[in-house]
N, C-alpha and C. Protein backbone atom coordinates (compact mmCIF):
# COMPACT_ATOMS: atom_id res chain seq x y z
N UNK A 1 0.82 -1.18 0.00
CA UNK A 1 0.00 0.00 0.00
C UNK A 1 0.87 1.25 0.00
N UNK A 2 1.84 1.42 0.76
CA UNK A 2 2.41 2.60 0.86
C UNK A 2 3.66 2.97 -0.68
N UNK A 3 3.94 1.77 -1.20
CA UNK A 3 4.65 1.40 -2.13
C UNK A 3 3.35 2.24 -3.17
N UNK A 4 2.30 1.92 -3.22
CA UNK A 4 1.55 2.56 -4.32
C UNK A 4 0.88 4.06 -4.32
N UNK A 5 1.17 4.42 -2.61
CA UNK A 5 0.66 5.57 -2.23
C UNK A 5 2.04 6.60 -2.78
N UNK A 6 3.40 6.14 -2.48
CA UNK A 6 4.47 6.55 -2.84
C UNK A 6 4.29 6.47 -4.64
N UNK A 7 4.02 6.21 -5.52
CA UNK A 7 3.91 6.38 -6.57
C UNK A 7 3.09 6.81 -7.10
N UNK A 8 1.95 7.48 -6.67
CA UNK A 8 0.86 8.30 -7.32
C UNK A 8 1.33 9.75 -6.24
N UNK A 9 2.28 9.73 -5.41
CA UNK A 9 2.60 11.19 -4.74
C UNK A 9 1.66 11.57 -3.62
N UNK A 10 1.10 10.37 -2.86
CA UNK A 10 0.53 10.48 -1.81
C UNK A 10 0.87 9.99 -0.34
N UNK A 11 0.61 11.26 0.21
CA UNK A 11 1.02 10.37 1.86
C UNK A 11 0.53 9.50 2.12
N UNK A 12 1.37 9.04 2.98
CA UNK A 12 0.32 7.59 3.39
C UNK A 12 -1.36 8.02 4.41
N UNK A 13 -1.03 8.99 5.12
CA UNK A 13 -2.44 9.37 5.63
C UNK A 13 -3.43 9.35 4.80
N UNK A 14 -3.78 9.83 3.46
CA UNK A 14 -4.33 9.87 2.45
C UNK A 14 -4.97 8.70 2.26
N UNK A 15 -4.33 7.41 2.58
CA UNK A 15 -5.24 6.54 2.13
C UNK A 15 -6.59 5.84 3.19
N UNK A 16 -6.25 6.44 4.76
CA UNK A 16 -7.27 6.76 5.61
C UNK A 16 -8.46 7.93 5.63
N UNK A 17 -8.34 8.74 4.94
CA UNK A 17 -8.73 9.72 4.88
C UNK A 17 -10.25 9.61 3.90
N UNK A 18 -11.51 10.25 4.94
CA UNK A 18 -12.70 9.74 4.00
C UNK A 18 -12.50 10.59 2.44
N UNK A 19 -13.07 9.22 1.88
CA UNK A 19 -12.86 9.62 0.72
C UNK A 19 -13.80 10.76 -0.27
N UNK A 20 -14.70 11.26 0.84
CA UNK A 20 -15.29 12.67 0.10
C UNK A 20 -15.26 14.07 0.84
N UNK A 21 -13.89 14.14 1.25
CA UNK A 21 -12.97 15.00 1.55
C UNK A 21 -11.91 15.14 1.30
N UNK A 22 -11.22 14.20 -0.10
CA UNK A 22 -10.34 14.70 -0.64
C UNK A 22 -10.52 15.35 -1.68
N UNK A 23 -9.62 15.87 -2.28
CA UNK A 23 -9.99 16.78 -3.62
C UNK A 23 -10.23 16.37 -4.55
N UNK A 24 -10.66 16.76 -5.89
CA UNK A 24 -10.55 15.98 -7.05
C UNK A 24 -9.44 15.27 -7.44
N UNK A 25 -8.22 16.07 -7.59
CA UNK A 25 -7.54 15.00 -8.00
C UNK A 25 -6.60 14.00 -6.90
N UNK A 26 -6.44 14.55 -5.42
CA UNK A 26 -6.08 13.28 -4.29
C UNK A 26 -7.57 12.04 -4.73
N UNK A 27 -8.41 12.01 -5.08
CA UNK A 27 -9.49 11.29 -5.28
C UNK A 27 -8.81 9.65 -6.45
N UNK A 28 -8.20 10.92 -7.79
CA UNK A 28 -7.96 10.06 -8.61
C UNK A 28 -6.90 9.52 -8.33
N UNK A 29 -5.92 9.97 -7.38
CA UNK A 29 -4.60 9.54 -6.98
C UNK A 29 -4.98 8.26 -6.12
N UNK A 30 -6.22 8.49 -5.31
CA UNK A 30 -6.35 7.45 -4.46
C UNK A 30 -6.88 6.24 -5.20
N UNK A 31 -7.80 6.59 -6.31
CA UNK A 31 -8.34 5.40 -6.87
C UNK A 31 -7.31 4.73 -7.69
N UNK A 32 -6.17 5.48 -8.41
CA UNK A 32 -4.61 5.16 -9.21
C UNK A 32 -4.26 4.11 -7.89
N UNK A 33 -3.44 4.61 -6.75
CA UNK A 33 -3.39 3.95 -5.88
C UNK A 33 -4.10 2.30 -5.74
N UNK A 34 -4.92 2.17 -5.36
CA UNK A 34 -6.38 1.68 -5.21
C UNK A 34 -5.92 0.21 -6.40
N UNK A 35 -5.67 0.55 -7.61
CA UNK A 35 -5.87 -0.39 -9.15
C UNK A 35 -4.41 -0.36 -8.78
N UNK A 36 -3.34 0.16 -8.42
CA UNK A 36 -2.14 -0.47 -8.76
C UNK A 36 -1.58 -0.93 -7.70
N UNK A 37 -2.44 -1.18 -6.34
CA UNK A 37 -1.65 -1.58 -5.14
C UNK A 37 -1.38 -3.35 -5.30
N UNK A 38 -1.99 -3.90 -6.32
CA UNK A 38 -1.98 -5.36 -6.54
C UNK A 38 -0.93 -6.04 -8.00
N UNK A 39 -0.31 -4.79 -8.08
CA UNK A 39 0.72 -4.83 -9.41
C UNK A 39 -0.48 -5.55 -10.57
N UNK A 40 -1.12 -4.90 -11.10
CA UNK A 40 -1.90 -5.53 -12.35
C UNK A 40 -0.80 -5.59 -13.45
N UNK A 41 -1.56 -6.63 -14.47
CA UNK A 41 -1.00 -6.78 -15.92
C UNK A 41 -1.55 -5.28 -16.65
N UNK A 42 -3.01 -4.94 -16.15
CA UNK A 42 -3.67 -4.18 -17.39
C UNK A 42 -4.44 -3.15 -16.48
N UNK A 43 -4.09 -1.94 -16.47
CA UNK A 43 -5.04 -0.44 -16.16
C UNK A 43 -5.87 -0.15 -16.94
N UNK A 44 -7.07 0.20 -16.68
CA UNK A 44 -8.12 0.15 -17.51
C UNK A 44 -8.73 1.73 -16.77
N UNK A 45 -8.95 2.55 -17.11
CA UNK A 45 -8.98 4.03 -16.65
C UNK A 45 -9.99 4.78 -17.39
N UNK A 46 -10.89 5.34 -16.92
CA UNK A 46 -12.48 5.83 -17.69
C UNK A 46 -12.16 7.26 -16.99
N UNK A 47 -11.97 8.37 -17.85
CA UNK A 47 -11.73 10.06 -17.81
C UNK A 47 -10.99 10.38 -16.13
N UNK A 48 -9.90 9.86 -16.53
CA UNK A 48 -8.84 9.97 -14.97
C UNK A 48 -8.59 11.60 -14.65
N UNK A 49 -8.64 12.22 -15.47
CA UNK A 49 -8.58 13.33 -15.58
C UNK A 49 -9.24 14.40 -15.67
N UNK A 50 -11.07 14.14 -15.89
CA UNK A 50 -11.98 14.72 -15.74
C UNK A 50 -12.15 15.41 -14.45
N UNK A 51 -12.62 16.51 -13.94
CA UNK A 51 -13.23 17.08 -13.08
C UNK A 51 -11.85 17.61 -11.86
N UNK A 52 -10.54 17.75 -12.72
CA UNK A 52 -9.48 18.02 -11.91
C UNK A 52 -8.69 19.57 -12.94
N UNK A 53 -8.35 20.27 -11.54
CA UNK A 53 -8.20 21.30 -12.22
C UNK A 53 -6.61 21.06 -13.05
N UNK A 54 -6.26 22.35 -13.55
CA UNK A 54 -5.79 21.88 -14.71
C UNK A 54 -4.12 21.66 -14.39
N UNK A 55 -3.20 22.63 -13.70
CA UNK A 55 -1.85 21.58 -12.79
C UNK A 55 -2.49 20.20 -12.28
N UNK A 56 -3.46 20.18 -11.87
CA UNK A 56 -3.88 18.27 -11.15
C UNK A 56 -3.65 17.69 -12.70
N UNK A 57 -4.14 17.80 -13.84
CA UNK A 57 -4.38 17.19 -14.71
C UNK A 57 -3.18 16.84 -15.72
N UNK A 58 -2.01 17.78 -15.48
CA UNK A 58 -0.57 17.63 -16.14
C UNK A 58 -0.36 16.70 -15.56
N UNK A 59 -0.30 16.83 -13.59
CA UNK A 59 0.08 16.24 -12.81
C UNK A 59 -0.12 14.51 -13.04
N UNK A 60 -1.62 14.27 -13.05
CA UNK A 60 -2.50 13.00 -13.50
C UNK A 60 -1.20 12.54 -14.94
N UNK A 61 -1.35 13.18 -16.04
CA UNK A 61 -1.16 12.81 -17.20
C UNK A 61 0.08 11.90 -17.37
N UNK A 62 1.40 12.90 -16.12
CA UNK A 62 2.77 12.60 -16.04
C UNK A 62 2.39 10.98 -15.10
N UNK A 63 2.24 10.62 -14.35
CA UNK A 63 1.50 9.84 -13.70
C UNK A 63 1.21 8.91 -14.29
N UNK A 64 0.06 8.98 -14.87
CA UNK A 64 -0.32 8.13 -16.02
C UNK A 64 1.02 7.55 -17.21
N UNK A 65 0.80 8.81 -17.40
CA UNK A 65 2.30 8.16 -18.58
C UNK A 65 3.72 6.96 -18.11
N UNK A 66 3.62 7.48 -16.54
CA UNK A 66 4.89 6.66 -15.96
C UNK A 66 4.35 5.06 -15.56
N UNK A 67 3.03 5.14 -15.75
CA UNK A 67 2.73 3.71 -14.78
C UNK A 67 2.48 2.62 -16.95
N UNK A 68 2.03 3.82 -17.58
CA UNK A 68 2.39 2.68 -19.05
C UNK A 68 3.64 2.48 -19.42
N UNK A 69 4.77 2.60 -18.60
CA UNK A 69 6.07 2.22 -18.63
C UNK A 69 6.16 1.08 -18.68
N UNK A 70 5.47 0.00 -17.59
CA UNK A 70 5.53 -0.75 -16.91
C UNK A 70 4.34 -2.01 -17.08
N UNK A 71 2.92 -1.46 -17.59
CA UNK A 71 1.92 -1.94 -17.76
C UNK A 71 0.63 -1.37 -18.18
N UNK A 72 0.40 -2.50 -19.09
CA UNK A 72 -0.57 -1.89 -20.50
C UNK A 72 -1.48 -1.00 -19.56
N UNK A 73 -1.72 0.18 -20.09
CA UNK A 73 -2.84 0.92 -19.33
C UNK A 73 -3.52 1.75 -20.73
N UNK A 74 -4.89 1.27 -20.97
CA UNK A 74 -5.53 1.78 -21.50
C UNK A 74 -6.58 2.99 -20.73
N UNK A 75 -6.87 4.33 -21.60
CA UNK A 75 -7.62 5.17 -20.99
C UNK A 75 -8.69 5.33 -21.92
N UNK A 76 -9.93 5.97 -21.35
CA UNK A 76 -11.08 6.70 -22.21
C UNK A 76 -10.50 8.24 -21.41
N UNK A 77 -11.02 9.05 -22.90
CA UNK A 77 -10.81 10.51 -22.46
C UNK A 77 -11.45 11.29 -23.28
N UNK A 78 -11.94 12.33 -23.24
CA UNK A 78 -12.51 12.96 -24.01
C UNK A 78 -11.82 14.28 -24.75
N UNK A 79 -10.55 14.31 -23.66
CA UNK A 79 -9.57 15.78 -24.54
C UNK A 79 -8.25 14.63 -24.06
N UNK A 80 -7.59 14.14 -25.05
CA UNK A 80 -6.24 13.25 -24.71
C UNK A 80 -5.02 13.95 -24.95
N UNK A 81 -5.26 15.31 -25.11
CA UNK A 81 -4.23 16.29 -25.54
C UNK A 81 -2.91 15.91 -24.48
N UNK A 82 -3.07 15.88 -23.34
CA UNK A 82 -2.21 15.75 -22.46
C UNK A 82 -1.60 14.15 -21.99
N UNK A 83 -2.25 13.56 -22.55
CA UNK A 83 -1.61 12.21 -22.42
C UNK A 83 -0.70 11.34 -24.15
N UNK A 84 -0.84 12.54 -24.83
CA UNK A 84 -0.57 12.15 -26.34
C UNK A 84 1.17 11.88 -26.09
N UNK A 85 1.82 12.47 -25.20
CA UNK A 85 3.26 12.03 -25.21
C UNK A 85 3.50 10.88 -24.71
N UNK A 86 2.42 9.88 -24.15
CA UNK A 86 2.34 8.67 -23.37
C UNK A 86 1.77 7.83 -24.02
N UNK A 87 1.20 7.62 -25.57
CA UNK A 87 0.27 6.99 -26.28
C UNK A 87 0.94 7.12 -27.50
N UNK A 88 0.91 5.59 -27.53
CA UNK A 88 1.32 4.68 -28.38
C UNK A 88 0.25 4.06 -30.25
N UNK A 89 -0.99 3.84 -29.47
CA UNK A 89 -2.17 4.14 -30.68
C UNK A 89 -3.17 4.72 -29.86
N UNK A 90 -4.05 5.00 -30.84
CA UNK A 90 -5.18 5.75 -30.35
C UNK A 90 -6.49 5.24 -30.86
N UNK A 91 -8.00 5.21 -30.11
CA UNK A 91 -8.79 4.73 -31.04
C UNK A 91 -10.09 5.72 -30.94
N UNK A 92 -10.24 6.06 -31.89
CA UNK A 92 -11.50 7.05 -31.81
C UNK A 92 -13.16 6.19 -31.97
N UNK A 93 -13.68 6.23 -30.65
CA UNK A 93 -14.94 5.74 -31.01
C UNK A 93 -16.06 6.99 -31.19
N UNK A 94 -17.29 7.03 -31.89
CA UNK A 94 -18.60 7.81 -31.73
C UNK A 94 -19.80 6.96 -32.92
N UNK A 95 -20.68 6.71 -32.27
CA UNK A 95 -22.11 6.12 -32.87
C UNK A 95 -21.56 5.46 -34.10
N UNK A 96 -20.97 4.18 -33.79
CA UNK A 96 -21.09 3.24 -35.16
C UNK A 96 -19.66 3.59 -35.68
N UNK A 97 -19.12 4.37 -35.36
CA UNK A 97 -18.20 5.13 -36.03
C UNK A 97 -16.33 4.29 -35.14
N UNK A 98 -15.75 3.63 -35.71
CA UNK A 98 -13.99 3.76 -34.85
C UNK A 98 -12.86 3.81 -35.78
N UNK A 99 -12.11 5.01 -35.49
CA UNK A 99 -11.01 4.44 -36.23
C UNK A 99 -9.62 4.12 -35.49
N UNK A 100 -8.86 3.46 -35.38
CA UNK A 100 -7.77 3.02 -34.78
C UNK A 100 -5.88 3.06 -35.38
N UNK A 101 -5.65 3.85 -34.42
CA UNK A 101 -3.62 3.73 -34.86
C UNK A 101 -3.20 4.63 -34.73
N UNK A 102 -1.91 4.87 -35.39
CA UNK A 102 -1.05 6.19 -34.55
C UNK A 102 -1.81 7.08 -33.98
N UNK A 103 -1.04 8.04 -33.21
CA UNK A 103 -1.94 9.69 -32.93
C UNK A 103 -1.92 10.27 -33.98
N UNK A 104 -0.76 10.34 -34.72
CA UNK A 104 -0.75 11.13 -36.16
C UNK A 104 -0.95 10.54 -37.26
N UNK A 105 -1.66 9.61 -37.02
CA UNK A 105 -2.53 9.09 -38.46
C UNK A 105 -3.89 9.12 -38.07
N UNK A 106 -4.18 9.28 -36.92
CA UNK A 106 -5.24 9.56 -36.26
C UNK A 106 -6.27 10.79 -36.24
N UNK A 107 -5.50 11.36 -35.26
CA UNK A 107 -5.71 12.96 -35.04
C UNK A 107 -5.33 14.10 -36.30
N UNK A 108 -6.16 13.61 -37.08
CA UNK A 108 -6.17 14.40 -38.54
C UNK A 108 -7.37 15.40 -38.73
N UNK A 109 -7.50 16.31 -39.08
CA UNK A 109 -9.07 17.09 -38.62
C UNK A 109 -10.13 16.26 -39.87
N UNK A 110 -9.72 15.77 -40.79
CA UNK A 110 -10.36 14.63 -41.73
C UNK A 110 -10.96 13.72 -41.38
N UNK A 111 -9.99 12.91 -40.38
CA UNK A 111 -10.58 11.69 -39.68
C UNK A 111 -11.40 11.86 -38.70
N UNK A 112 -10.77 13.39 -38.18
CA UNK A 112 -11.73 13.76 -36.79
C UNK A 112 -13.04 13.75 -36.91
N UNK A 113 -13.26 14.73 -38.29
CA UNK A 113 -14.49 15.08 -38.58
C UNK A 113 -15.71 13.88 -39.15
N UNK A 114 -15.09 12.66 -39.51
CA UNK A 114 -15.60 11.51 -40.55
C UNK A 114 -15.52 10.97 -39.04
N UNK A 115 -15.40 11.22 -37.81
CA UNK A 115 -16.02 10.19 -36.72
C UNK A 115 -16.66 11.25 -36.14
N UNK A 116 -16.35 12.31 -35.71
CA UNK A 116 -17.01 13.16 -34.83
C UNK A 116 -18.03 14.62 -35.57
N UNK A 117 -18.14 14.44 -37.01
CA UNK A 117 -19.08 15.31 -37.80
C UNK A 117 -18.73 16.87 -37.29
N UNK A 118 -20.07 17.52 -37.16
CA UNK A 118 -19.84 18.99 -36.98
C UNK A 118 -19.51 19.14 -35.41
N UNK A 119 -19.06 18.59 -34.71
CA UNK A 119 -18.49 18.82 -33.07
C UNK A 119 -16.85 18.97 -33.27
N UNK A 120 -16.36 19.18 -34.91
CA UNK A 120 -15.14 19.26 -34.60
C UNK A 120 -14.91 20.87 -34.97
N UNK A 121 -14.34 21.46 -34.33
CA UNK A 121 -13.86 23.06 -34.61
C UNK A 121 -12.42 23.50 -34.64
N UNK A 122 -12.41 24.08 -35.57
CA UNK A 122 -11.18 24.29 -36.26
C UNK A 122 -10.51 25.79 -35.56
N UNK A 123 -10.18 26.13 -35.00
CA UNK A 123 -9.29 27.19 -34.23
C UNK A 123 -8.02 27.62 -34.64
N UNK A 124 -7.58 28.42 -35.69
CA UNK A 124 -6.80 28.63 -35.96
C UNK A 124 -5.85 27.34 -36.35
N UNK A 125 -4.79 27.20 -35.66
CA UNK A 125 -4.14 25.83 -35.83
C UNK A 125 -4.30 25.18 -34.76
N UNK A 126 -5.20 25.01 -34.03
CA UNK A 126 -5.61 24.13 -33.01
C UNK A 126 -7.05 23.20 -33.33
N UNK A 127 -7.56 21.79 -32.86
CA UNK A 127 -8.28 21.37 -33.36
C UNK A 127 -9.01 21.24 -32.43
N UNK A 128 -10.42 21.66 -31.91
CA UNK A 128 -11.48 20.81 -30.36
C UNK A 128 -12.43 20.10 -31.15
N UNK A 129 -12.57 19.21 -30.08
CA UNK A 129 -14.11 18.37 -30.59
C UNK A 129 -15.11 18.81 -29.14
N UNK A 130 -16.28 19.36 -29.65
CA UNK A 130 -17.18 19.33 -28.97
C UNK A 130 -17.70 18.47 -28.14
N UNK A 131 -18.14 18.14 -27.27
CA UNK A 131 -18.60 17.31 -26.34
C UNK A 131 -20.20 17.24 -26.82
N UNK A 132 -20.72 16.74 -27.69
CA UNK A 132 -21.90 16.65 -28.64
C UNK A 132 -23.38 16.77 -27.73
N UNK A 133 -22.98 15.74 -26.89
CA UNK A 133 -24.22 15.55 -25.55
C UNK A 133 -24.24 17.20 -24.52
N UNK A 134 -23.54 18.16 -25.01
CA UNK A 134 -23.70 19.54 -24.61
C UNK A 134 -23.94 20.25 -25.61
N UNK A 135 -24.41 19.79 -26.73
CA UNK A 135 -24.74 20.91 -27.61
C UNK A 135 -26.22 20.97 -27.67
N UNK A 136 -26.97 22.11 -28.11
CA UNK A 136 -28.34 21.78 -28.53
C UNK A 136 -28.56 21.83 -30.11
């Protein structure tokens, strides 16, 4: 335990501590913690990075990136901007729609748009995809 509390950057008090009084991201540190205190083969991680402000979320990303050193860790994310230096392929799912492989055969505003339609916006030289289920 303390071996996994020491690798997500948490005291060991932290892992006594009720768990809806820590912050957003001591939360995801604890649940990181939590999945890697049993040395898994495979991390399996659904928006680790959601709802953490945005140093927590570099913080998370570097984190993340260090534990796929070691073992396959797949993520869902909805902005992967920050984990793209840690990712190896990528797979874009939306309604019926996947395409799969590099980031940069991937993350093309072509491909973006032929999975994610008009939720993709073009920003100068920057690319967002809308979060669709917030649009009206």
């Amino acid at each position: 335990m303390a071996r996994a509390l020491r690798a997500v950057g948490l005291p060991m008090e932290k892992w006594y501590e009720r768990f809806w009084e820590l912050s957003r991201g001591e939360k995801q540190r604890v649940l990181i913690a939590r999945a890697i205190v049993h040395e898994p083969n495979i991390l399996l991680m659904d928006e680790p990075l959601s709802s953490v402000d945005p140093l927590g979320r570099v913080e998370l990303a570097k984190l993340i990136g260090n534990l796929s050193k070691g073992t396959l860790t797949i993520v869902s994310s909805h902005d992967p901007v920050l984990l793209l230096p840690y990712t190896k392929t990528i797979l874009l799912l939306n309604r019926g729609y996947y395409i799969y492989g590099k980031p940069g055969e991937v993350l093309k505003v072509s491909v973006l748009k032929e999975v994610y339609g008009e939720a993709v916006l073009r920003l100068g030289d920057h690319v967002h995809i809308c979060d669709s289920h917030l649009r009206s």
